[in-house]
Protein backbone atom coordinates (compact mmCIF):
# COMPACT_ATOMS: atom_id res chain seq x y z
CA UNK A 1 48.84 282.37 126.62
CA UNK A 2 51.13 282.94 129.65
CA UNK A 3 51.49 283.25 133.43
CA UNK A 4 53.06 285.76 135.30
CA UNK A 5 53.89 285.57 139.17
CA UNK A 6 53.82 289.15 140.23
CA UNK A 7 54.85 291.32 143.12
CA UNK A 8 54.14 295.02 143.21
CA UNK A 9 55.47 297.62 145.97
CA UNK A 10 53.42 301.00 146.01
CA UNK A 11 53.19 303.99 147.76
CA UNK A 12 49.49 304.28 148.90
CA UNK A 13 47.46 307.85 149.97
CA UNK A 14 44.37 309.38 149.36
CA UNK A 15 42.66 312.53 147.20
CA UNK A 16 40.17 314.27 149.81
CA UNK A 17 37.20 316.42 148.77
CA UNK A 18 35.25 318.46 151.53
CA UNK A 19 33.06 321.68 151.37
CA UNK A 20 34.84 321.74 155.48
CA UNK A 21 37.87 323.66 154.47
CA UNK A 22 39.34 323.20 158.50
CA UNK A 23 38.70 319.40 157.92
CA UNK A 24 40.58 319.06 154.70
CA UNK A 25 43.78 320.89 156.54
CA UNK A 26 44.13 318.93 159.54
CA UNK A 27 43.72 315.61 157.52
CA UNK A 28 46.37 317.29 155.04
CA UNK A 29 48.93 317.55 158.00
CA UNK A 30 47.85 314.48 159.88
CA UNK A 31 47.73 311.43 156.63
CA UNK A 32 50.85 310.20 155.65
CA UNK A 33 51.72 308.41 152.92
CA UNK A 34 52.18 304.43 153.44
CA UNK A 35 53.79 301.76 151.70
CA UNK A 36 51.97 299.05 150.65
CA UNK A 37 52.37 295.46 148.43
CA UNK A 38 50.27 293.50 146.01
CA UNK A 39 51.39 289.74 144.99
CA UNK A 40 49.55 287.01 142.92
CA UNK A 41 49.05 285.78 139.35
CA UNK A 42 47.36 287.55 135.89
CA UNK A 43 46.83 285.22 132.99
CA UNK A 44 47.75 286.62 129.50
CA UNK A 45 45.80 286.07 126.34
CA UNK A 46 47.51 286.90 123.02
CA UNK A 47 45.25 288.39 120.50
CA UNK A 48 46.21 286.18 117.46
CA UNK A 49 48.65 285.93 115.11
CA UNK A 50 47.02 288.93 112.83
CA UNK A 51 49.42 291.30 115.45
CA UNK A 52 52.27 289.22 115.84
CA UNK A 53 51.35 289.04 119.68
CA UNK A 54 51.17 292.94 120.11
CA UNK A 55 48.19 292.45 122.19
CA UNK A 56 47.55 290.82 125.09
CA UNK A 57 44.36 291.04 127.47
CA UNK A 58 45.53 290.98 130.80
CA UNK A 59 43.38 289.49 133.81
CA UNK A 60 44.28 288.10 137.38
CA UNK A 61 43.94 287.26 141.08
CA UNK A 62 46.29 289.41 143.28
CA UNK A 63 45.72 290.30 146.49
CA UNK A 64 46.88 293.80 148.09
CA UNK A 65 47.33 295.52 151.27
CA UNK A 66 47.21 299.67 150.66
CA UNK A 67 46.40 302.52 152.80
CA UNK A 68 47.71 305.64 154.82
CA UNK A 69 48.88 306.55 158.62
CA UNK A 70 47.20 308.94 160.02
CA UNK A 71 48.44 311.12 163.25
CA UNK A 72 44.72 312.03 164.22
CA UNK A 73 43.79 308.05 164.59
CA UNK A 74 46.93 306.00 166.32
CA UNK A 75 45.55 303.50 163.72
CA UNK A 76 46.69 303.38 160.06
CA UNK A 77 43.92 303.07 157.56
CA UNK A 78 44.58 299.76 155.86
CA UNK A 79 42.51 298.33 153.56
CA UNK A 80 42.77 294.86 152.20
CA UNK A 81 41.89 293.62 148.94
CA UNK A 82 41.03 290.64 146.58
CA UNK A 83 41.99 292.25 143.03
CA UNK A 84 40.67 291.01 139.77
CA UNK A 85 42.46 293.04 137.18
CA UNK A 86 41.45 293.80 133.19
CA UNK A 87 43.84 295.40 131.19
CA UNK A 88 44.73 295.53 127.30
CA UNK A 89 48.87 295.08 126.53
CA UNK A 90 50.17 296.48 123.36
CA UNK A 91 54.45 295.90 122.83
CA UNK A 92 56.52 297.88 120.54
CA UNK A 93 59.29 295.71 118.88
CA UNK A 94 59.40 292.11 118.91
CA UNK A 95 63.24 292.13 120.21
CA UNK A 96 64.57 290.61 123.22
CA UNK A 97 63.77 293.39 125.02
CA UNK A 98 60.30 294.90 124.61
CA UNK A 99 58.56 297.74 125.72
CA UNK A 100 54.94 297.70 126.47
CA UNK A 101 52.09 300.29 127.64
CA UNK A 102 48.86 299.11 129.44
CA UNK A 103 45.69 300.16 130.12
CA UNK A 104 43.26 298.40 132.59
CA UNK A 105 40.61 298.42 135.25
CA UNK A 106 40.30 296.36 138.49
CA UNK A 107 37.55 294.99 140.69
CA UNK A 108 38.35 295.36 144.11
CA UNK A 109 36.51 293.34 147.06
CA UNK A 110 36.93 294.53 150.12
CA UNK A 111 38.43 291.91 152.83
CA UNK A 112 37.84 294.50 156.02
CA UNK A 113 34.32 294.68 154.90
CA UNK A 114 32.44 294.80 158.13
CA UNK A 115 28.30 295.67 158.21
CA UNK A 116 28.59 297.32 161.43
CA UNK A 117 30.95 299.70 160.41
CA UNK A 118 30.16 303.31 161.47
CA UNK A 119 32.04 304.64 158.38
CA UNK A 120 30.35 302.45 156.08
CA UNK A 121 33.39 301.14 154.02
CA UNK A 122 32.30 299.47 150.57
CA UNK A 123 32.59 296.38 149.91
CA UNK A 124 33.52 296.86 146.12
CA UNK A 125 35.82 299.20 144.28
CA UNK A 126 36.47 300.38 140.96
CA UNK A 127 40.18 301.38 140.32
CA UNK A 128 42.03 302.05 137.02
CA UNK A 129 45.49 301.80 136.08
CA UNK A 130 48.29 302.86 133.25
CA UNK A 131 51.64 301.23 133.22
CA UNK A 132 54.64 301.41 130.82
CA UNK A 133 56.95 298.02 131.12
CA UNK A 134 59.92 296.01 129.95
CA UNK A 135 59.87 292.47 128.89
CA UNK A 136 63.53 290.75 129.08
CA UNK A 137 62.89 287.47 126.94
CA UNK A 138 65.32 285.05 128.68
CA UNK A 139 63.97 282.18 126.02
CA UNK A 140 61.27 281.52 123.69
CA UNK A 141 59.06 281.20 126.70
CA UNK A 142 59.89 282.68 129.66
CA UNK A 143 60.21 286.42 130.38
CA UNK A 144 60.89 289.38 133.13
CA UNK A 145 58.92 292.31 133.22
CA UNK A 146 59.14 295.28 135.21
CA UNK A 147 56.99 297.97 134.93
CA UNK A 148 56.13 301.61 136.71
CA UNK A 149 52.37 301.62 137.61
CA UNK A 150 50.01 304.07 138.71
CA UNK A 151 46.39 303.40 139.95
CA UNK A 152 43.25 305.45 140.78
CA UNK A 153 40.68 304.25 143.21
CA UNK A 154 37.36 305.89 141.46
CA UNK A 155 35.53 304.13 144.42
CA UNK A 156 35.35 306.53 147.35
CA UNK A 157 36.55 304.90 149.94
CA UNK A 158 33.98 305.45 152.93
CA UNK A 159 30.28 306.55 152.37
CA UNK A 160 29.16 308.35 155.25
CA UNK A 161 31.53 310.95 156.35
CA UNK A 162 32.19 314.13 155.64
CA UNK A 163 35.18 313.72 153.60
CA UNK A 164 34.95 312.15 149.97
CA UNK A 165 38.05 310.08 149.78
CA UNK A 166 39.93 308.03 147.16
CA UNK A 167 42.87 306.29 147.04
CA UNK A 168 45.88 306.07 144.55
CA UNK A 169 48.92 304.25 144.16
CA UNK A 170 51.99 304.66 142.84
CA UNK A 171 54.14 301.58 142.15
CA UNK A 172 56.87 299.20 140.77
CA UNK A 173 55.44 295.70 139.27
CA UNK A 174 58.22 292.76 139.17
CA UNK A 175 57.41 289.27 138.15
CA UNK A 176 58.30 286.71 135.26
CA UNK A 177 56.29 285.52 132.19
CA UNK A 178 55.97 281.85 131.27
CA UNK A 179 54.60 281.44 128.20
CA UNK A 180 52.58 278.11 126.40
């Protein structure tokens, strides 16, 4: 098993869908991209020695702050989230450097959830992610990683408006590995 402190910086923006073609342009020239940050910890379980700790299942508490700007609203959209991830690790190479792809899904809870809300913003979303990382094994039990990320929000992001929005990310995840 280990622990990893993590800190992630992303650029956020959306993926709009909209049978109102004159909509779709003016949000088009109006959203800009945004940066945003996740931080917190995932817990790593090692799937035996049958693979030589190849694979690891991934989970976690982070919490993230993501969104756009928008020129039509002098508001940005920010959304902030509660994150509990689920991935699968495999590495390549048992060296002091390895190189890892993962796979995962998160559970996002909404922390600007509000039951008023004209635009009806969920309360829970569904995102999934792919990664490709380094560790740097300092010793036996403690590690680096860094490791390009991208996510995809399948949740759409408000439920009544005219525009089907989801958000991605794209990102870089930094943290260290302490292993037991």
């Amino acid at each position: 098993m280990s622990i990893d402190p993590i800190f992630s910086i992303e650029q956020s923006y959306r993926i709009l869908q909209s049978d109102n073609f004159l909509t779709l342009q003016t949000r088009n020239l109006k959203d800009k991209k945004r940066t945003g940050f996740r931080y917190g910890l995932d817990f790593n379980f090692y799937l035996g020695e049958l693979y030589h700790e190849k694979i690891a299942l991934k989970t976690g508490i982070r919490y993230l702050k993501t969104g756009y700007q928008s020129e039509i609203n002098s508001n940005p959209t920010i959304h902030n989230f509660i994150e509990i991830p689920l991935a699968l690790r495999y590495y390549y190479g048992s060296k002091k450097i390895r190189i890892y792809s993962e796979l995962g899904v998160g559970f996002l809870f909404n922390l600007n959830f509000d039951i008023d809300d004209f635009r009806n913003e969920r309360l829970v979303h569904h995102s999934a992610f792919v990664a490709v990382g380094f560790d740097y094994n300092y010793s036996v039990d403690f590690a680096f990683f860094f490791q390009p990320i991208f996510r995809y929000h399948f949740t759409q992001t408000f439920s009544d408006i005219e525009v089907e929005e989801h958000l991605y990310n794209i990102g870089i995840e930094l943290g260290c590995r302490k292993h037991f």
